[in-house]
N, C-alpha and C. Protein backbone atom coordinates (compact mmCIF):
# COMPACT_ATOMS: atom_id res chain seq x y z
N UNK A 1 21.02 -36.33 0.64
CA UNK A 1 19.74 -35.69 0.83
C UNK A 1 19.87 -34.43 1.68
N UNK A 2 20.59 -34.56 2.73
CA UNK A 2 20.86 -33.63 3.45
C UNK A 2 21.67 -32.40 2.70
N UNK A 3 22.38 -32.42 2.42
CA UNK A 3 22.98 -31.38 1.17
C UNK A 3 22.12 -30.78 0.15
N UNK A 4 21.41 -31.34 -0.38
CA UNK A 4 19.88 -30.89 -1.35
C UNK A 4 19.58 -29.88 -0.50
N UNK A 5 19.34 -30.66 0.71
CA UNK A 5 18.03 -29.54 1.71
C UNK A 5 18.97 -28.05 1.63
N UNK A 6 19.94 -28.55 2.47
CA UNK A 6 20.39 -27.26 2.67
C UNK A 6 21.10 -26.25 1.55
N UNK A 7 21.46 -26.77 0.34
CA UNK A 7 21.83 -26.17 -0.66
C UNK A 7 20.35 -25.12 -1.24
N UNK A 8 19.28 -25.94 -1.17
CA UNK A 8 17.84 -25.77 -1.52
C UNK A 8 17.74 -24.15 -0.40
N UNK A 9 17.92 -24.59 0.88
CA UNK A 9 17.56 -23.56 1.66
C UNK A 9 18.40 -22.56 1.36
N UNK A 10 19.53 -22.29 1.04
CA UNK A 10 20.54 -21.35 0.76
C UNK A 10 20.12 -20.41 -0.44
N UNK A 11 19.91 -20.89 -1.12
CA UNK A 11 19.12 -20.92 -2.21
C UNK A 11 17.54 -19.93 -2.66
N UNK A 12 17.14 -20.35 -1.53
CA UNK A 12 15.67 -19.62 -1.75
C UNK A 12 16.23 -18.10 -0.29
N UNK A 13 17.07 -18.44 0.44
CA UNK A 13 17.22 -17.28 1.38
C UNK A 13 18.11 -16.42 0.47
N UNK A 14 18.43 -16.81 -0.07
CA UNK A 14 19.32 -15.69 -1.52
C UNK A 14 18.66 -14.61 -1.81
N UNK A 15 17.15 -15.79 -2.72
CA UNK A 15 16.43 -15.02 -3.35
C UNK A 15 15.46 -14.13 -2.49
N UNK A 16 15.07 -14.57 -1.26
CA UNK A 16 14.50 -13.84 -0.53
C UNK A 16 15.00 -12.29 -0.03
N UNK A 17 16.16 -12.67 0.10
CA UNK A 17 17.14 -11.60 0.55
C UNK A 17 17.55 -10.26 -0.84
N UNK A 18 17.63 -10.98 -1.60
CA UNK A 18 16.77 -10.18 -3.37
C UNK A 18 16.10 -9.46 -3.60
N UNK A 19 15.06 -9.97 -2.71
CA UNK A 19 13.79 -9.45 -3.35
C UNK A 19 13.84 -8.27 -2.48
N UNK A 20 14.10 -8.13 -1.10
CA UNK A 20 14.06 -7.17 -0.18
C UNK A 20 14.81 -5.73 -0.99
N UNK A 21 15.77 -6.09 -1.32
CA UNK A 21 16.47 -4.85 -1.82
C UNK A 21 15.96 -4.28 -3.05
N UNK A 22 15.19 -4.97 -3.69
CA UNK A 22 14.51 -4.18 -4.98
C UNK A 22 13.67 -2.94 -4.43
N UNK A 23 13.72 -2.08 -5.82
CA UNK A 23 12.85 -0.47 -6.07
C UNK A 23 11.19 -0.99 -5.97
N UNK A 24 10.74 -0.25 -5.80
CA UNK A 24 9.17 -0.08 -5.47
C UNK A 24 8.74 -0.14 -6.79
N UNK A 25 8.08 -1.00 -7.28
CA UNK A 25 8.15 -0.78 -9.09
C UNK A 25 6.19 -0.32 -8.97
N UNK A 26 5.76 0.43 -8.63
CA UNK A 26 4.28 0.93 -9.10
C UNK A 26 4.38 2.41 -8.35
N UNK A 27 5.35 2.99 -8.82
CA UNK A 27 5.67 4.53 -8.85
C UNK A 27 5.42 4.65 -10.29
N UNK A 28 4.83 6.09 -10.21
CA UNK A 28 4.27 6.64 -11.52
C UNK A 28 4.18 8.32 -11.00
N UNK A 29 3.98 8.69 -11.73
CA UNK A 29 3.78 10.66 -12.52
C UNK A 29 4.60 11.65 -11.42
N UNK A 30 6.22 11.10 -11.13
CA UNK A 30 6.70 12.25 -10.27
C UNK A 30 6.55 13.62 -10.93
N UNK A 31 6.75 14.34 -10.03
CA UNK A 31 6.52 15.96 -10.25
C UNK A 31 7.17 16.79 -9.06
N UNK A 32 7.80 17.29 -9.43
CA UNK A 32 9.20 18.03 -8.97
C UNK A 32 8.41 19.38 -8.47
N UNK A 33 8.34 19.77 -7.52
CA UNK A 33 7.83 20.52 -7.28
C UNK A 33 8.70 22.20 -7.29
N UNK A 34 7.94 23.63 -7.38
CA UNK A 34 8.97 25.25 -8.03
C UNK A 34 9.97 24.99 -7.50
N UNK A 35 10.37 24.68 -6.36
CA UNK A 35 11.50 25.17 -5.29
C UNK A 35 12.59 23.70 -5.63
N UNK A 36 12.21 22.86 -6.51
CA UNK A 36 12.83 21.89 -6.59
C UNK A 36 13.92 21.05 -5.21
N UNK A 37 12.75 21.49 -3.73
CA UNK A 37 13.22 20.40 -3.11
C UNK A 37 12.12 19.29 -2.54
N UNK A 38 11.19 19.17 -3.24
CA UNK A 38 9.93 18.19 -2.87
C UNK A 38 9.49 17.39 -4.28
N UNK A 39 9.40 15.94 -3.93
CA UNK A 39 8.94 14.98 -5.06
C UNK A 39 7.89 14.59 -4.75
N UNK A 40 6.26 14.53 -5.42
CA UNK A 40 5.22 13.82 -5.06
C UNK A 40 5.63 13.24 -6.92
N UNK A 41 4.80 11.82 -5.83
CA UNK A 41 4.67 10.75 -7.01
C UNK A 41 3.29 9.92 -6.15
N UNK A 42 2.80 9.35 -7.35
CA UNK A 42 1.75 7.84 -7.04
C UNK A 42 2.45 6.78 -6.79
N UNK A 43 1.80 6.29 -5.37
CA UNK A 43 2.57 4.76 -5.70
C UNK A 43 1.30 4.05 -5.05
N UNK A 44 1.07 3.14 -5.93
CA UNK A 44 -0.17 1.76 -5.20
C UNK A 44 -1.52 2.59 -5.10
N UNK A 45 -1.93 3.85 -5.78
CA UNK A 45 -3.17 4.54 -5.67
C UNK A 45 -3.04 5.82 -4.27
N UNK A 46 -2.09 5.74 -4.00
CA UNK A 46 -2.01 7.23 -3.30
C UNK A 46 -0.34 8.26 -3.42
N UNK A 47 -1.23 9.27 -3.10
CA UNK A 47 0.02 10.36 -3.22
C UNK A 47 0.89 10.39 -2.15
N UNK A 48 1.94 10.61 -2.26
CA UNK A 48 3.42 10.58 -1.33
C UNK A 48 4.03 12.01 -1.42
N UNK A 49 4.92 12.62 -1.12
CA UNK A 49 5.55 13.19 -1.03
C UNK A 49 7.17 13.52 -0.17
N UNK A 50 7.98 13.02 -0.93
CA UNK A 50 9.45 13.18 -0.70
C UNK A 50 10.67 14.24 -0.86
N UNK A 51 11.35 14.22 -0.14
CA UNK A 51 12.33 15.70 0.40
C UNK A 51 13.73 14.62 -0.65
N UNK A 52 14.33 16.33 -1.74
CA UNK A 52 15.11 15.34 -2.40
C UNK A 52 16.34 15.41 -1.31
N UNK A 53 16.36 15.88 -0.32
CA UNK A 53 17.97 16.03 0.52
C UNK A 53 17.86 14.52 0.88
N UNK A 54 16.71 13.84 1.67
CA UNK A 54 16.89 12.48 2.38
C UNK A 54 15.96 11.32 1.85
N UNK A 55 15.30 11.90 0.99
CA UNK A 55 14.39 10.88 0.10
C UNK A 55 13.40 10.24 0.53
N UNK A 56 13.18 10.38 2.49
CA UNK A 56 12.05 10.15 2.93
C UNK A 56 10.88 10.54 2.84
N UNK A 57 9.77 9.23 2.54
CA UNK A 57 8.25 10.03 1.82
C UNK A 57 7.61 10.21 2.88
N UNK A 58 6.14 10.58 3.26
CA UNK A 58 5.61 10.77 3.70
C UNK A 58 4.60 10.60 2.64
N UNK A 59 3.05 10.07 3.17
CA UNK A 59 2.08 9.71 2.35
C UNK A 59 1.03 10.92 2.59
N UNK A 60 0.43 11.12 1.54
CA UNK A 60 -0.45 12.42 1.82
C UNK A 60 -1.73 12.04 2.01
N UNK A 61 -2.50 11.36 0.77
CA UNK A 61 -3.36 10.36 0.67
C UNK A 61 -3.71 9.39 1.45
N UNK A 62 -4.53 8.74 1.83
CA UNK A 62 -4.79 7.49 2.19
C UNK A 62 -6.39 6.99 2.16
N UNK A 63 -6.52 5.73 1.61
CA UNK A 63 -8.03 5.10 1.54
C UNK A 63 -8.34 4.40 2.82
């Protein structure tokens, strides 16, 4: 029984640990902006905007 448990727990901390590293999947309509070093895209109903050197966004939008 004891082996279940902890095989069980190993198990779901896997998948937990999974899930963390996945892509943001409700990105939609990037657009590259003239100078081609700025990305705005939608994600979750607001606009972002990201630098392609470090890929950090910044949100422009907010509700």
């Amino acid at each position: 029984m004891k082996k279940q448990f902890l095989a069980s727990l190993l198990v779901i901390s896997l998948f937990g640990a999974e899930a963390q590293n996945a892509s943001p999947a409700f990105l939609s309509n990037p657009c590259l902006s003239p100078d081609a070093q700025t990305v705005v895209f939608s994600f979750e109903g607001d606009l972002w905007k990201a630098s392609v050197k470090d890929g950090m966004a910044t949100r422009i939008t907010a509700m």
